[in-house]
Protein backbone atom coordinates (compact mmCIF):
# COMPACT_ATOMS: atom_id res chain seq x y z
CA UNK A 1 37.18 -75.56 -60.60
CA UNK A 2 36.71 -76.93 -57.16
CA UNK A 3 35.13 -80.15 -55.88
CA UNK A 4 32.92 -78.06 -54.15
CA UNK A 5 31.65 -75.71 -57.34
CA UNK A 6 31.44 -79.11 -58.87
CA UNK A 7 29.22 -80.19 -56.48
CA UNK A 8 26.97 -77.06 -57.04
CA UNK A 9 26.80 -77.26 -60.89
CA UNK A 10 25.67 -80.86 -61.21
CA UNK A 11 21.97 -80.07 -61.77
CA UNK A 12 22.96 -77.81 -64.30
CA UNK A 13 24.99 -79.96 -65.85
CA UNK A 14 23.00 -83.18 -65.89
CA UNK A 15 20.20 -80.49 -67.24
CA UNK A 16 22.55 -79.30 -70.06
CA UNK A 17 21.90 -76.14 -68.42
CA UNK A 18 25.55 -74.95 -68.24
CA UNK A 19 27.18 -71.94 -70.43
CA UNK A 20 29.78 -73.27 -72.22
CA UNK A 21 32.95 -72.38 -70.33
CA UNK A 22 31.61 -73.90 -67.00
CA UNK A 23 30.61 -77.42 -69.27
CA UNK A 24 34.55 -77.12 -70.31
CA UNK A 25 35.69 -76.07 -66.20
CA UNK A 26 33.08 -78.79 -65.40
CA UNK A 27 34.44 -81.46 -67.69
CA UNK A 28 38.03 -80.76 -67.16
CA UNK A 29 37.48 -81.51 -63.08
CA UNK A 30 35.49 -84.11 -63.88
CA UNK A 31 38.52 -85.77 -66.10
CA UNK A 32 40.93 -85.24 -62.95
CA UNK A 33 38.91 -85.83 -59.94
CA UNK A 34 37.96 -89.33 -59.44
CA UNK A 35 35.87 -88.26 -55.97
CA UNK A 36 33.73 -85.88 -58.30
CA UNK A 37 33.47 -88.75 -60.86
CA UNK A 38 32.26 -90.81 -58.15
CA UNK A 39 29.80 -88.02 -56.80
CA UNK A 40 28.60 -87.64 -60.51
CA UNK A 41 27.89 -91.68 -61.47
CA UNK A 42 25.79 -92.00 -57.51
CA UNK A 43 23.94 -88.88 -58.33
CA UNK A 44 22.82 -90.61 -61.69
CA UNK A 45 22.11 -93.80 -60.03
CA UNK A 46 19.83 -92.37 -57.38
CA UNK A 47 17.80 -90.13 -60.33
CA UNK A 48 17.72 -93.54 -62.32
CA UNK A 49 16.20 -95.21 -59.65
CA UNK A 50 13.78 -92.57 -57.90
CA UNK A 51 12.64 -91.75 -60.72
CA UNK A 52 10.21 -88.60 -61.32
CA UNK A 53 8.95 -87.57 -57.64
CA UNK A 54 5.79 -85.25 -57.64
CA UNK A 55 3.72 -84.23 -54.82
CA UNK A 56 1.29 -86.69 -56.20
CA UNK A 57 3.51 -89.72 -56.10
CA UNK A 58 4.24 -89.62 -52.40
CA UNK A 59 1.39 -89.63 -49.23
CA UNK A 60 0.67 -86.73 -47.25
CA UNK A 61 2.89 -88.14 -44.37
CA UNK A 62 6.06 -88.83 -46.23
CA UNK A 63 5.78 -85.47 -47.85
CA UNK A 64 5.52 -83.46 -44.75
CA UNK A 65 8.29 -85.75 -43.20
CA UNK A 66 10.42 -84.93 -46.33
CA UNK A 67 9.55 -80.47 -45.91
CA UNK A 68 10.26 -81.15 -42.22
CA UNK A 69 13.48 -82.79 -43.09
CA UNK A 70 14.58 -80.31 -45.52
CA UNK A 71 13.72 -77.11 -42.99
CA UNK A 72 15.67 -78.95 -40.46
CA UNK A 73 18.18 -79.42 -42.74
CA UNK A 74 18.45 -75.46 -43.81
CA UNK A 75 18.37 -74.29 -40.00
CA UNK A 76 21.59 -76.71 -39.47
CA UNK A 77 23.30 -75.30 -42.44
């Protein structure tokens, strides 16, 4: 595995959504890649300290800023 198929199965991982083989290909990465470790622990921090975010949580304005953001972001991709 890659850093960059790493990058793709966290969700799935933190969810404990992976079959096993990728957990194992995840895992083993993890174990040698030190960037990826780092990329791992930040992505728990920042769910640990957002928290749950639902459409309800968040004003109008800051959820259109955040779909604007993320169209933007698509189009430059």
């Amino acid at each position: 595995m890659n850093c960059n198929d790493f990058v793709e199965l966290v969700t799935e991982f933190l969810d404990g959504a992976l079959s096993e083989g990728d957990e194992r290909r995840f895992i083993e990465h993890l174990a040698e890649c030190s960037g990826c470790e780092t990329y791992l622990d930040q992505f728990r921090q920042t769910i640990a300290t957002t928290g749950e975010l639902t459409p309800d949580g968040i004003s109008s304005d800051a959820r259109q800023h955040l779909l604007s953001a993320f169209r933007d972001w698509q189009r430059d991709a």
